[in-house]
C-alpha atoms as a PDB file:
ATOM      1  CA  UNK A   1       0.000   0.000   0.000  1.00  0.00           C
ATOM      2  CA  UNK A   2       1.203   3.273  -0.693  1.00  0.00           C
ATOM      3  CA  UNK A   3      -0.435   4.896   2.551  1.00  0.00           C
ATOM      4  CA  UNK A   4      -1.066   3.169   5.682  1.00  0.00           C
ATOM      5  CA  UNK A   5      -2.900   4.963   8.369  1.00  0.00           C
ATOM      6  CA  UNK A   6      -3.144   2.772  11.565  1.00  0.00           C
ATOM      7  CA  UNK A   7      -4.850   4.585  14.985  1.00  0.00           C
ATOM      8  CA  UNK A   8      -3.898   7.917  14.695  1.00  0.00           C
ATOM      9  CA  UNK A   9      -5.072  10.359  17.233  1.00  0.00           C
ATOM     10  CA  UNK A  10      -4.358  14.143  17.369  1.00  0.00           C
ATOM     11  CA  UNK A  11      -5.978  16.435  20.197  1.00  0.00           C
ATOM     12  CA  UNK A  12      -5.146  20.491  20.297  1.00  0.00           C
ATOM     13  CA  UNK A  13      -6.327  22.528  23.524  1.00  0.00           C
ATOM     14  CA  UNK A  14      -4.021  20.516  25.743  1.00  0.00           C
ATOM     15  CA  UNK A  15      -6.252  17.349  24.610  1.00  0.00           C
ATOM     16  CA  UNK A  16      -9.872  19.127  25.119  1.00  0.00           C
ATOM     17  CA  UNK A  17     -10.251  18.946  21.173  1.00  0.00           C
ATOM     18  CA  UNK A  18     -10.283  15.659  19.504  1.00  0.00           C
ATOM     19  CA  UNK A  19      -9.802  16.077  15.938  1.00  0.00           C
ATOM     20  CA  UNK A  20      -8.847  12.493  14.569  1.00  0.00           C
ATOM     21  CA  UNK A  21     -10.042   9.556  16.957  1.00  0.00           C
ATOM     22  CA  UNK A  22      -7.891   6.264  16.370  1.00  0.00           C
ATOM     23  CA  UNK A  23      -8.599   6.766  12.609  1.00  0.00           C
ATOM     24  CA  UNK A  24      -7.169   3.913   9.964  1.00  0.00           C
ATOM     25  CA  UNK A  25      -7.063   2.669   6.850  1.00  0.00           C
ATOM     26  CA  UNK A  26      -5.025   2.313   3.873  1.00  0.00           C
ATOM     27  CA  UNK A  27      -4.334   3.467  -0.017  1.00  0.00           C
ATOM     28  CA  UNK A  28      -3.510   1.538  -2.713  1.00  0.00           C
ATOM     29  CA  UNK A  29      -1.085   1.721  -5.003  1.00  0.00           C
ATOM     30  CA  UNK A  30      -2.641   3.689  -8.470  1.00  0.00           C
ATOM     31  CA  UNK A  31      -5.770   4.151  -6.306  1.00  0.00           C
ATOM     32  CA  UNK A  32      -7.801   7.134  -6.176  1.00  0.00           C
ATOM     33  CA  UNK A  33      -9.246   6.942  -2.299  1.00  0.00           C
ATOM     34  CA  UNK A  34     -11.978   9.650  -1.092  1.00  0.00           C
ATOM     35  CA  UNK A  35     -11.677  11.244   2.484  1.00  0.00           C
ATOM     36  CA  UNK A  36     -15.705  12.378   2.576  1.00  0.00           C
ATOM     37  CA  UNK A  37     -16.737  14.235   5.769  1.00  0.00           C
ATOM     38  CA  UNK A  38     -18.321  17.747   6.421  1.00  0.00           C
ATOM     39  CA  UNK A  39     -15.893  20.863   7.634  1.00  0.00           C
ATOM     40  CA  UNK A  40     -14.226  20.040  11.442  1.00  0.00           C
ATOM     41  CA  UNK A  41     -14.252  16.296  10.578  1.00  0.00           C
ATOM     42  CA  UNK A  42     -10.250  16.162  10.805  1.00  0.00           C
ATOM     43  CA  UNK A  43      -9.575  15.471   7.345  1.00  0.00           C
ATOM     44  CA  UNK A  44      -6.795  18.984   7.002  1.00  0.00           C
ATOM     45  CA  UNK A  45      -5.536  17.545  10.332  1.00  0.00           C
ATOM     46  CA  UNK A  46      -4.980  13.602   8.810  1.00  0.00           C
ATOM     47  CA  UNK A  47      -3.402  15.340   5.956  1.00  0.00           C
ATOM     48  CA  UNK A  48      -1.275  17.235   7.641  1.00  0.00           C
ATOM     49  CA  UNK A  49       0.034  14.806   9.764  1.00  0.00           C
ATOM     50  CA  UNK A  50       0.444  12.475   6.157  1.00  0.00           C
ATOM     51  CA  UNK A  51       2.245  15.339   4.601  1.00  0.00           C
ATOM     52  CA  UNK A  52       4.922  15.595   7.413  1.00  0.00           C
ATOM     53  CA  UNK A  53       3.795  18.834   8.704  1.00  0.00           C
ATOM     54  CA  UNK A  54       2.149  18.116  12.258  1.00  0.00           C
ATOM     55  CA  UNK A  55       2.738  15.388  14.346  1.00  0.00           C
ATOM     56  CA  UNK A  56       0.133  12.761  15.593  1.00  0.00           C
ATOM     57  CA  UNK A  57      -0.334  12.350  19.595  1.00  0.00           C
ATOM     58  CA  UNK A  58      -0.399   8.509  19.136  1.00  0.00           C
ATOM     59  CA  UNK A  59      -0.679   5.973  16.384  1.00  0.00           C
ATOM     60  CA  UNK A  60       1.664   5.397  13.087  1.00  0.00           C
ATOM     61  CA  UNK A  61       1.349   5.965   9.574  1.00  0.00           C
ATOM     62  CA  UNK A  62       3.432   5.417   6.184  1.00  0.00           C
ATOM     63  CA  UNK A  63       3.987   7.079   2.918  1.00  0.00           C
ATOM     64  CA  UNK A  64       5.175   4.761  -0.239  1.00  0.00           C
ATOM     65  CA  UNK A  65       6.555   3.054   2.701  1.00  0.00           C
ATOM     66  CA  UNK A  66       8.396   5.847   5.139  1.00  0.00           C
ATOM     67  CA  UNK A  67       7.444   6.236   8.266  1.00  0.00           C
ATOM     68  CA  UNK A  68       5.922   9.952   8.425  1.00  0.00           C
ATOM     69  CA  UNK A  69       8.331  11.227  11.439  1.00  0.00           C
ATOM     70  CA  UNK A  70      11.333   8.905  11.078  1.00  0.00           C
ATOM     71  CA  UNK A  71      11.319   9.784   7.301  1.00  0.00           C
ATOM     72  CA  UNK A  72       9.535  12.986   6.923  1.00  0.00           C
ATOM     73  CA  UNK A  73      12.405  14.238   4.445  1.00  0.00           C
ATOM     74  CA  UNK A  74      11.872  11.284   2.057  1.00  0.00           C
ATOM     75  CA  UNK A  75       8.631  12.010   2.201  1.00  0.00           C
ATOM     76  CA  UNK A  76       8.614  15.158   1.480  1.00  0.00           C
ATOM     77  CA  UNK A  77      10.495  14.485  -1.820  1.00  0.00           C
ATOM     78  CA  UNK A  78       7.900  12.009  -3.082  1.00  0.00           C
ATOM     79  CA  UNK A  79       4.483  13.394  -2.204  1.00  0.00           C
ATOM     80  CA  UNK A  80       2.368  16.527  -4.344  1.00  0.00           C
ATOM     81  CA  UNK A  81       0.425  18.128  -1.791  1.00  0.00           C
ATOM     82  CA  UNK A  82      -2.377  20.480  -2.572  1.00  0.00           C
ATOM     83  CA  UNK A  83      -3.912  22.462   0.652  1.00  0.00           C
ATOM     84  CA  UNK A  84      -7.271  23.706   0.968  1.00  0.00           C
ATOM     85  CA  UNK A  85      -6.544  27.350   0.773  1.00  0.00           C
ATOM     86  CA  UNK A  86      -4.656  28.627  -2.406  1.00  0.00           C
ATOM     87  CA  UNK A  87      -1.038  28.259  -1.381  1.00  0.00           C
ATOM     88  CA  UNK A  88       0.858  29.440  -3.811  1.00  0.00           C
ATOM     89  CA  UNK A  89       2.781  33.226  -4.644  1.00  0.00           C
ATOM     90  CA  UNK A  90      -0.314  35.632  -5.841  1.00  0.00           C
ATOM     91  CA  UNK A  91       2.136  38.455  -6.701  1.00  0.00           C
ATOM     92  CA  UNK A  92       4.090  35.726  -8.888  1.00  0.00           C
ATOM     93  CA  UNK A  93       3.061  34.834 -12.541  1.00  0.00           C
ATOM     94  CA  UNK A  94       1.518  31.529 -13.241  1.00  0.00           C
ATOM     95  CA  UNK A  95       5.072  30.479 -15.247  1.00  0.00           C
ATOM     96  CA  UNK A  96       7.002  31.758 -12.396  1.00  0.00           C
ATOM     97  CA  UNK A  97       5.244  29.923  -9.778  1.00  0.00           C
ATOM     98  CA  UNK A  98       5.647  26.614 -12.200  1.00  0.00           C
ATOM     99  CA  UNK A  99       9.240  27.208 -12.482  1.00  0.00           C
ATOM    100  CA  UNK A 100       9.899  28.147  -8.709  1.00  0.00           C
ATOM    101  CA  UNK A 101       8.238  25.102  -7.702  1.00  0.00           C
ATOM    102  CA  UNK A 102      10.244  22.798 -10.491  1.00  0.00           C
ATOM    103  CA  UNK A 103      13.490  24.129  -8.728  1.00  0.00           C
ATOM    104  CA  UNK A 104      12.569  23.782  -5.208  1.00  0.00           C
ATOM    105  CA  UNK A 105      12.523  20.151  -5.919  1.00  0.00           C
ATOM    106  CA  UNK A 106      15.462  20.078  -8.127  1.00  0.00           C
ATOM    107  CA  UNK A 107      14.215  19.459 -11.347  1.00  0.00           C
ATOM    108  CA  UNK A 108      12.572  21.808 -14.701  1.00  0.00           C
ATOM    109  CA  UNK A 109       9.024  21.955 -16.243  1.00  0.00           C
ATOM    110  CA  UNK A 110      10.195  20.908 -19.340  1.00  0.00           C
ATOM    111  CA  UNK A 111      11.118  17.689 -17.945  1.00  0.00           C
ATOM    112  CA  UNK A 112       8.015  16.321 -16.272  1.00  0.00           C
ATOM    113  CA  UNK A 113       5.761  18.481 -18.362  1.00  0.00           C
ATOM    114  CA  UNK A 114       4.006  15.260 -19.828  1.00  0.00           C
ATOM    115  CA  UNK A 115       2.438  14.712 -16.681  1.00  0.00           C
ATOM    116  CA  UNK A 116       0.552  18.186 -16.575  1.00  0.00           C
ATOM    117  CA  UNK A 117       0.508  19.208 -20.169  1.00  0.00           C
ATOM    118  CA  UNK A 118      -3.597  18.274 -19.885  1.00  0.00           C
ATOM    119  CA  UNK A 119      -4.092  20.707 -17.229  1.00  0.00           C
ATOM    120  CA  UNK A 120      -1.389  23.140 -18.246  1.00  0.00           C
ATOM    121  CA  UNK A 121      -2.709  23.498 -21.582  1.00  0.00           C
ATOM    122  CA  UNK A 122      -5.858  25.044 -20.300  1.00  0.00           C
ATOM    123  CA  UNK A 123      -3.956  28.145 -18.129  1.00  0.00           C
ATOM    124  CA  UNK A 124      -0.921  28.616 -20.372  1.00  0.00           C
ATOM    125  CA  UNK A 125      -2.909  31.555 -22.618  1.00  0.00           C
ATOM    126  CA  UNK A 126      -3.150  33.193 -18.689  1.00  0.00           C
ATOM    127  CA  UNK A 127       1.082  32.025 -18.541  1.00  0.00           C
ATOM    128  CA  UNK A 128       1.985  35.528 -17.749  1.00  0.00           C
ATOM    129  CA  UNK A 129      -0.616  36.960 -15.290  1.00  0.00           C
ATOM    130  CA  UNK A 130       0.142  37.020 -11.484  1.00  0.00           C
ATOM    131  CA  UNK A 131      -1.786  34.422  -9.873  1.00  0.00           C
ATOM    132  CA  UNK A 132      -3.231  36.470  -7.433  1.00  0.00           C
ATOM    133  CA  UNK A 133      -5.755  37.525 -10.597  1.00  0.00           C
ATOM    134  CA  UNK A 134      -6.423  34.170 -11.752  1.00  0.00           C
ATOM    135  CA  UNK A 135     -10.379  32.641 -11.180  1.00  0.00           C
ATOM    136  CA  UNK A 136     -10.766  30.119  -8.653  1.00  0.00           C
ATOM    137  CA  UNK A 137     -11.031  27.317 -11.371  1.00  0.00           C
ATOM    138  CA  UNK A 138      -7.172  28.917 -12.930  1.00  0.00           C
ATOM    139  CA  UNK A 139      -5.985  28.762  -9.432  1.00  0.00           C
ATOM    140  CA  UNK A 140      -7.038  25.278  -8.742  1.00  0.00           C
ATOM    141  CA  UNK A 141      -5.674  23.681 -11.721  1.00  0.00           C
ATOM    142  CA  UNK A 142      -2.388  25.955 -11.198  1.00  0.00           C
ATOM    143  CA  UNK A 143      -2.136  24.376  -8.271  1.00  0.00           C
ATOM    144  CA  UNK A 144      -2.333  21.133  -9.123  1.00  0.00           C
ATOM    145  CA  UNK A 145       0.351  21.608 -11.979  1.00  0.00           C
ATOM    146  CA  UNK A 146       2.911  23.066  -9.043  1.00  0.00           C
ATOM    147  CA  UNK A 147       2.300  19.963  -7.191  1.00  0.00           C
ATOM    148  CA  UNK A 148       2.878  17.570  -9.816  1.00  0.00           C
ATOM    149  CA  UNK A 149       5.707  19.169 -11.224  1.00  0.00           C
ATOM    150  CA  UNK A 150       8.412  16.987  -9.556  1.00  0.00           C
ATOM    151  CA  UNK A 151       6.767  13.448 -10.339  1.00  0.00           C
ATOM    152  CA  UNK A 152       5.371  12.605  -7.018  1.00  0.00           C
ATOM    153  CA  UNK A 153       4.266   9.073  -6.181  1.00  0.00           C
ATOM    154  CA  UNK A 154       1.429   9.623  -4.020  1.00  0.00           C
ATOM    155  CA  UNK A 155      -0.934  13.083  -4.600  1.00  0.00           C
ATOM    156  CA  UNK A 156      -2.329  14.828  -1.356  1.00  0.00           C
ATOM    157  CA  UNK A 157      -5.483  16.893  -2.079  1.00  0.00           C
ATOM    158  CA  UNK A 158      -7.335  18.635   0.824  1.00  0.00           C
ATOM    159  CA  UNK A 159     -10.460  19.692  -0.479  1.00  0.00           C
ATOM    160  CA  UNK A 160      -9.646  20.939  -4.065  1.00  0.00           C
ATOM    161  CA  UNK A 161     -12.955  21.346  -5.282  1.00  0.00           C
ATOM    162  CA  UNK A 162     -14.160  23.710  -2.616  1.00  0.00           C
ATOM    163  CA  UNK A 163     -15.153  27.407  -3.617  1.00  0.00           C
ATOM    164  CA  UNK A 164     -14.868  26.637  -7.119  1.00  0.00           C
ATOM    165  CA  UNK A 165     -18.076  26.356  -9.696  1.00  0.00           C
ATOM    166  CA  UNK A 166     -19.814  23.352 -10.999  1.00  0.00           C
ATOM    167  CA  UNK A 167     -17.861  23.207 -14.545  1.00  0.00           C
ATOM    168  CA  UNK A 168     -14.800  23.462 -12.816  1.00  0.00           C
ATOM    169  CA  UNK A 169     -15.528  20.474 -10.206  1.00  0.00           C
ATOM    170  CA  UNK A 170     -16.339  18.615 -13.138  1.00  0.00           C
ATOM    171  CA  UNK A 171     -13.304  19.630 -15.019  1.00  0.00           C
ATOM    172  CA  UNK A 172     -10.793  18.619 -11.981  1.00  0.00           C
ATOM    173  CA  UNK A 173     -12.229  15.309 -11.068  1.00  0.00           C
ATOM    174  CA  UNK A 174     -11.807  14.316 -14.770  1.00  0.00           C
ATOM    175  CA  UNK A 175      -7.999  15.529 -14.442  1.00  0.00           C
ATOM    176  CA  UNK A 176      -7.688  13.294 -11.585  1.00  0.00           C
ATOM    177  CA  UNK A 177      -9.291  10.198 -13.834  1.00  0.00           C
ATOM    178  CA  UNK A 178      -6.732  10.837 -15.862  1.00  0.00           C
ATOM    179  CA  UNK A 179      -3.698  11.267 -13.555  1.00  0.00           C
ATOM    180  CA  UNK A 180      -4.759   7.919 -12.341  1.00  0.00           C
ATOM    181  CA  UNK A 181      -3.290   6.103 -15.370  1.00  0.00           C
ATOM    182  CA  UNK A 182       0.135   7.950 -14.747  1.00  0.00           C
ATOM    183  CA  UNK A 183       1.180   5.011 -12.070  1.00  0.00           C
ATOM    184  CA  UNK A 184      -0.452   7.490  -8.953  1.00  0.00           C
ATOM    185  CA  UNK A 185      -2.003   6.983  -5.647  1.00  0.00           C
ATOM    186  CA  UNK A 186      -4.224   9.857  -4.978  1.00  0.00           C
ATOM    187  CA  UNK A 187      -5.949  10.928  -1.646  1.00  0.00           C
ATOM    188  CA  UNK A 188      -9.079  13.341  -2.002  1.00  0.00           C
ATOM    189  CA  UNK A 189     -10.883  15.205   0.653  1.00  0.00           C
ATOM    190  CA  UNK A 190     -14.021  16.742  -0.244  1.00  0.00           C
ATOM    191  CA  UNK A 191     -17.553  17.915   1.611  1.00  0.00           C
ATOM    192  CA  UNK A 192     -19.340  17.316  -1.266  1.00  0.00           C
ATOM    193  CA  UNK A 193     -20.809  13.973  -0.965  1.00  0.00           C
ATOM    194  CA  UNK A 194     -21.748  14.125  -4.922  1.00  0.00           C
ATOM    195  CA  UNK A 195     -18.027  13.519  -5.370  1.00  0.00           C
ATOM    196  CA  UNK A 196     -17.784  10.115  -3.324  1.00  0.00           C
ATOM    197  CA  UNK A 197     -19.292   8.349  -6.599  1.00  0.00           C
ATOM    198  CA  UNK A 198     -16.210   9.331  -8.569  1.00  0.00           C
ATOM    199  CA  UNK A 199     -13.386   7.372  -6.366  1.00  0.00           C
ATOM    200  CA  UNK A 200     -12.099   4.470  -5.885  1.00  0.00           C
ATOM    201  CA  UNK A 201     -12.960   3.769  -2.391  1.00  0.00           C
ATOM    202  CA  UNK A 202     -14.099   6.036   0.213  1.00  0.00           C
ATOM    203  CA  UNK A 203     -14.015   6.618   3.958  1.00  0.00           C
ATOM    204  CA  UNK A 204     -16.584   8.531   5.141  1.00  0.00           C
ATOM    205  CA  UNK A 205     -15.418  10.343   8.287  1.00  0.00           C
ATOM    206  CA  UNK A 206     -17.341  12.273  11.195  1.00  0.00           C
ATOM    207  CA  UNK A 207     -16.437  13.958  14.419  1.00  0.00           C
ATOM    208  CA  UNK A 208     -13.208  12.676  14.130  1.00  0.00           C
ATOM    209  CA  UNK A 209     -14.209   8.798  13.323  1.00  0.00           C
ATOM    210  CA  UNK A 210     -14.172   7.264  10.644  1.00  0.00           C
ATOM    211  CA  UNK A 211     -17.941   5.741   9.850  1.00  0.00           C
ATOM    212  CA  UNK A 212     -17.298   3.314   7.253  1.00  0.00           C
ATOM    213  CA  UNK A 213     -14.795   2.391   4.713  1.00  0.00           C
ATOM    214  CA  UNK A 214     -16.244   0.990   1.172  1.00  0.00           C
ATOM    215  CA  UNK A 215     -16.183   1.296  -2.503  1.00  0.00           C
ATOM    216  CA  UNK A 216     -18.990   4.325  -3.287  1.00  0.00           C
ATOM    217  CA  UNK A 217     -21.476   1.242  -4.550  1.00  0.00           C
ATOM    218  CA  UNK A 218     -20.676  -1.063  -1.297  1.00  0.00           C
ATOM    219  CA  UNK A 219     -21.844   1.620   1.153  1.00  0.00           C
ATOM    220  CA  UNK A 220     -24.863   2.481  -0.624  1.00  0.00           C
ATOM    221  CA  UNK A 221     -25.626  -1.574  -0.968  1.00  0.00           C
ATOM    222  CA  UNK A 222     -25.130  -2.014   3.188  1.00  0.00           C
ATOM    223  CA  UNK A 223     -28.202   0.768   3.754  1.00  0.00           C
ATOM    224  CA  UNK A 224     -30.484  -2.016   4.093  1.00  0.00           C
ATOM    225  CA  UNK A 225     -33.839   0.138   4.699  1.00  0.00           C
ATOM    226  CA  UNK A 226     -36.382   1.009   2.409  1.00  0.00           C
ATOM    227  CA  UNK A 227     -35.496   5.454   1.726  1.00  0.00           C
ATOM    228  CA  UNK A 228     -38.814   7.126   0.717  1.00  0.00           C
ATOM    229  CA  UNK A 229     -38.770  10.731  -0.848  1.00  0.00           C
ATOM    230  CA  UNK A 230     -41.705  12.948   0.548  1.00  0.00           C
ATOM    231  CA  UNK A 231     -42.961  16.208  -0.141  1.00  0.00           C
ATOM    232  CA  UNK A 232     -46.173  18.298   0.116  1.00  0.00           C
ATOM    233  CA  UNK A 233     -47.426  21.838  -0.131  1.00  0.00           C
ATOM    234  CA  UNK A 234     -45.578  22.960   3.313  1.00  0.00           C
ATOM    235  CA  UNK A 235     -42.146  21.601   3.571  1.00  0.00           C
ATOM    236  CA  UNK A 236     -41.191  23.034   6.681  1.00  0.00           C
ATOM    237  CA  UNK A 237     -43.880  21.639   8.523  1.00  0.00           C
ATOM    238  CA  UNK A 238     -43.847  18.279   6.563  1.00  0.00           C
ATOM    239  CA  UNK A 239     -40.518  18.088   8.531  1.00  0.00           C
ATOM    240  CA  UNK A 240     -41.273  18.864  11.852  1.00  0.00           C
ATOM    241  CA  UNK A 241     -44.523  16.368  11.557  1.00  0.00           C
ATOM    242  CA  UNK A 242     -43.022  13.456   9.893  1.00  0.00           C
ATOM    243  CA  UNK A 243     -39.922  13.525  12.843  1.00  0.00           C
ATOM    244  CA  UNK A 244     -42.670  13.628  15.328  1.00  0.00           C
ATOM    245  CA  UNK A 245     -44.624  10.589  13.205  1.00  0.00           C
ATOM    246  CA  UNK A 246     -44.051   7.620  15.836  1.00  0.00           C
ATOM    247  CA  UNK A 247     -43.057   5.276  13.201  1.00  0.00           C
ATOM    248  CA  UNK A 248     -40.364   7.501  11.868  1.00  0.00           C
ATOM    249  CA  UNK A 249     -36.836   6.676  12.280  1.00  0.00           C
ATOM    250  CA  UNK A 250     -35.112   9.348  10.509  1.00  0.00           C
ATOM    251  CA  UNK A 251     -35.891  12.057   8.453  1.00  0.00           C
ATOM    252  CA  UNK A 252     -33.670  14.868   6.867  1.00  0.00           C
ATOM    253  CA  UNK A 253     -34.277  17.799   4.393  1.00  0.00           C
ATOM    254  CA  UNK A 254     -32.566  16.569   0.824  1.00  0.00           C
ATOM    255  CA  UNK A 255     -32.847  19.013  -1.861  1.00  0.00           C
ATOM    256  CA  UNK A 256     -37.064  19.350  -2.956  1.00  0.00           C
ATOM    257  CA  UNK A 257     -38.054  16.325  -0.763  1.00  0.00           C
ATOM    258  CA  UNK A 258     -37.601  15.023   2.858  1.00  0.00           C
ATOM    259  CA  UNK A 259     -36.077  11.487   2.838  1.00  0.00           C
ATOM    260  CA  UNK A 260     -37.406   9.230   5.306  1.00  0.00           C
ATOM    261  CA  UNK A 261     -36.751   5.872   6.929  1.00  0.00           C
ATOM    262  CA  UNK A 262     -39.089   4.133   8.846  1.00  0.00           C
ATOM    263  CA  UNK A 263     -38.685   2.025  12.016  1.00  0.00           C
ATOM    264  CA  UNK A 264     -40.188  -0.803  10.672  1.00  0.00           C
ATOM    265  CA  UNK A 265     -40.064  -2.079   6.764  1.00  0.00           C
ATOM    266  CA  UNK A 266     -43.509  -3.658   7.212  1.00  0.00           C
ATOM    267  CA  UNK A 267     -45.021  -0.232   8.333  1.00  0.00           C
ATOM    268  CA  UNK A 268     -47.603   0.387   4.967  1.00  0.00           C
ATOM    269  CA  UNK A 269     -46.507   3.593   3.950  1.00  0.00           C
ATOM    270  CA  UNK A 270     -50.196   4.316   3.356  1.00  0.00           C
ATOM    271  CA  UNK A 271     -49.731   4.703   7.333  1.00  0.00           C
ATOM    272  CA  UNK A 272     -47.824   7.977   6.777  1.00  0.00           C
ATOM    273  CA  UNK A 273     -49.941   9.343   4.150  1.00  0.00           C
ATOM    274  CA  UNK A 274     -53.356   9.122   6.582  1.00  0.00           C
ATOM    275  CA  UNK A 275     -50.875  10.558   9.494  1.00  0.00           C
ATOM    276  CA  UNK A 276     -50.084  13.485   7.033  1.00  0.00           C
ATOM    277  CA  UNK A 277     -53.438  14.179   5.792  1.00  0.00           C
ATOM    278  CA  UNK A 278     -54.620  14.258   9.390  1.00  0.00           C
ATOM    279  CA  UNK A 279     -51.648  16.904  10.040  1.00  0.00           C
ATOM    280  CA  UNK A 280     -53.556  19.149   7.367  1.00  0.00           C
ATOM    281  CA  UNK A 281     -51.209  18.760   4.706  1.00  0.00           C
ATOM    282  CA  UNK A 282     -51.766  18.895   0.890  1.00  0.00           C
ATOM    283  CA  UNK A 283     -50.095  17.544  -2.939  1.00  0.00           C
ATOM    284  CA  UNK A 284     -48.783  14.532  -0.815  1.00  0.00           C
ATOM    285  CA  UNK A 285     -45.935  13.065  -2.949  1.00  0.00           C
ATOM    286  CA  UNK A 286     -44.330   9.679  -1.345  1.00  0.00           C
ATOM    287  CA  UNK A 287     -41.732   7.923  -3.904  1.00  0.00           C
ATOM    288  CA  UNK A 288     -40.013   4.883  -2.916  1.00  0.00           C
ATOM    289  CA  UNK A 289     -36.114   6.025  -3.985  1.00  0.00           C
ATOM    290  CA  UNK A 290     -32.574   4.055  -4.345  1.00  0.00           C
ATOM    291  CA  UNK A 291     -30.051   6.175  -1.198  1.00  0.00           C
ATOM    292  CA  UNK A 292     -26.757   8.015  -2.220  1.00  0.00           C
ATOM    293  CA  UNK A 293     -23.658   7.889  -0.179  1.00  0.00           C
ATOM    294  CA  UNK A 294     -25.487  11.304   1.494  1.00  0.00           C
ATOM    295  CA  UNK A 295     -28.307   9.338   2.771  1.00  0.00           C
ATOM    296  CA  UNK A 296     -25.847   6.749   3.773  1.00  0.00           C
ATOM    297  CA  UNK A 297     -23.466   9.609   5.458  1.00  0.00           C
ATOM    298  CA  UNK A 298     -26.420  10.695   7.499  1.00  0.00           C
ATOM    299  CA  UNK A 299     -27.786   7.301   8.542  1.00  0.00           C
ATOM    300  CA  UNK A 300     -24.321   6.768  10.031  1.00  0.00           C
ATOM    301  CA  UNK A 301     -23.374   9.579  11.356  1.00  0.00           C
ATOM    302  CA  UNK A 302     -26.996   9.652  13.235  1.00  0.00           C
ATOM    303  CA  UNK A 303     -26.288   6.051  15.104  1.00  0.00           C
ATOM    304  CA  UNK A 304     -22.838   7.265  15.682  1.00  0.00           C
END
């Protein structure tokens, strides 16, 4: 495996805040592995601790097989690391950044330029403006170049996508499909539980834990309950009624409609419609639906 994470724990505040709970699990060589968890989960904390640049209270973990304190200077040779928060010089042109970054690990853009020429390609007409003036799509796939440049064998990405529009998302996560045939292991954090579909695997962490480790597909199959969609003419109270329905289990807001889970599969759902219609409540929609990784995010982050 070309990252092994095995019970890390880190704490700040003197140990009142737990941001990564005995959190494991490992990357595959050539794999493209999703972190998936909502803001304050610990995900920049697990990467920074994977990149070399904080140190875990307790636990181990390995890079293309170094040990991340005993050979934090190997590592740091090996791994592309792109941090949440643009990173890079803003008063510096995008071709200067490229090139400072190409020297600081010994080596030119000319001769790994193969491996970003894709994503290159698409900011080199913007070569000469200072990156501080670049869109947050230019600046994201700048970025990326700068931490490819050197050939790195495993590809650190703390939340690339976030901040950026919905073309651009699209854009970078087919980048990374591609990258994936250049002999790379990639780790991915995102919020956005849309992108869990498009890795490999996926851990879905929360509160520090991690809830489940799976392919996408795998952790949608182990839901094992019966998700309806509902809606009617007054969403906000359709909430508040169907969590205070007695044969509810859960029930969260998703998009248009409330998705709902019931106690019991053998409940008719004809059960909540006569509830609902007794609440007052009008254009009563109730679909039976297949759950996303969201649905399954929330079911286990609920029973957590």
């Amino acid at each position: 495996m070309d990252i092994i994470v095995e019970n890390i724990t880190k704490t700040y505040e003197k140990g009142k805040v737990k941001a990564l709970d005995t959190v494991g699990f490992g990357v595959e060589k050539g794999e493209l592995f999703g972190l998936i968890g909502p803001d304050g989960a610990g995900k920049t904390s697990l990467f920074r601790i994977l990149t070399t640049l904080l140190l875990a209270d307790s636990g181990r973990a390995e890079v293309a097989g170094y040990e991340v304190v005993k050979d934090y200077r190997a590592i740091r040779q090996i791994v592309g690391y792109m941090p949440g928060r643009f990173a890079l010089y803003q008063d510096l042109t995008v071709e200067e950044n490229l090139n400072f970054f190409a020297t600081v690990f010994h080596t030119s853009v000319k001769e790994n330029y193969d491996l970003i020429k894709d994503i290159y390609a698409q900011i080199e007409p913007f070569k000469t403006r200072r990156a501080g003036k670049l869109s947050g799509g230019m600046k994201q796939k700048l970025a990326l170049c700068c931490a490819l440049i050197h050939r790195p064998r495993v590809l650190f990405l703390d939340e690339p996508t976030t901040g950026v529009d919905p073309v651009s998302r699209k854009e970078f996560w087919e980048m990374l499909k591609r990258l994936k045939g250049q002999d790379l292991s990639i780790l991915v954090s995102t919020p956005y539980m849309d992108e869990a579909a498009l890795c490999d695997r996926i851990a879905l962490i929360h509160k520090s834990k991690i809830l489940e480790i799976n392919t996408p597909q795998g952790i949608i199959d182990k839901f094992g309950k019966n998700l309806w969609a509902v809606q009617s003419s007054n969403m906000y109270q359709l909430l508040q009624d169907l969590r205070a329905f007695s044969e509810t289990q859960s029930c969260f807001s998703f998009g248009e409609s409330h998705h709902l889970v019931l106690k019991n599969e053998k409940t008719p759902i004809e059960k909540v419609r006569v509830f609902l219609n007794e609440k007052g409540h009008q254009a009563i929609d109730i679909q039976l639906i297949s759950p996303s990784v969201e649905d399954c995010f929330m079911a286990l982050s609920d029973a957590s």
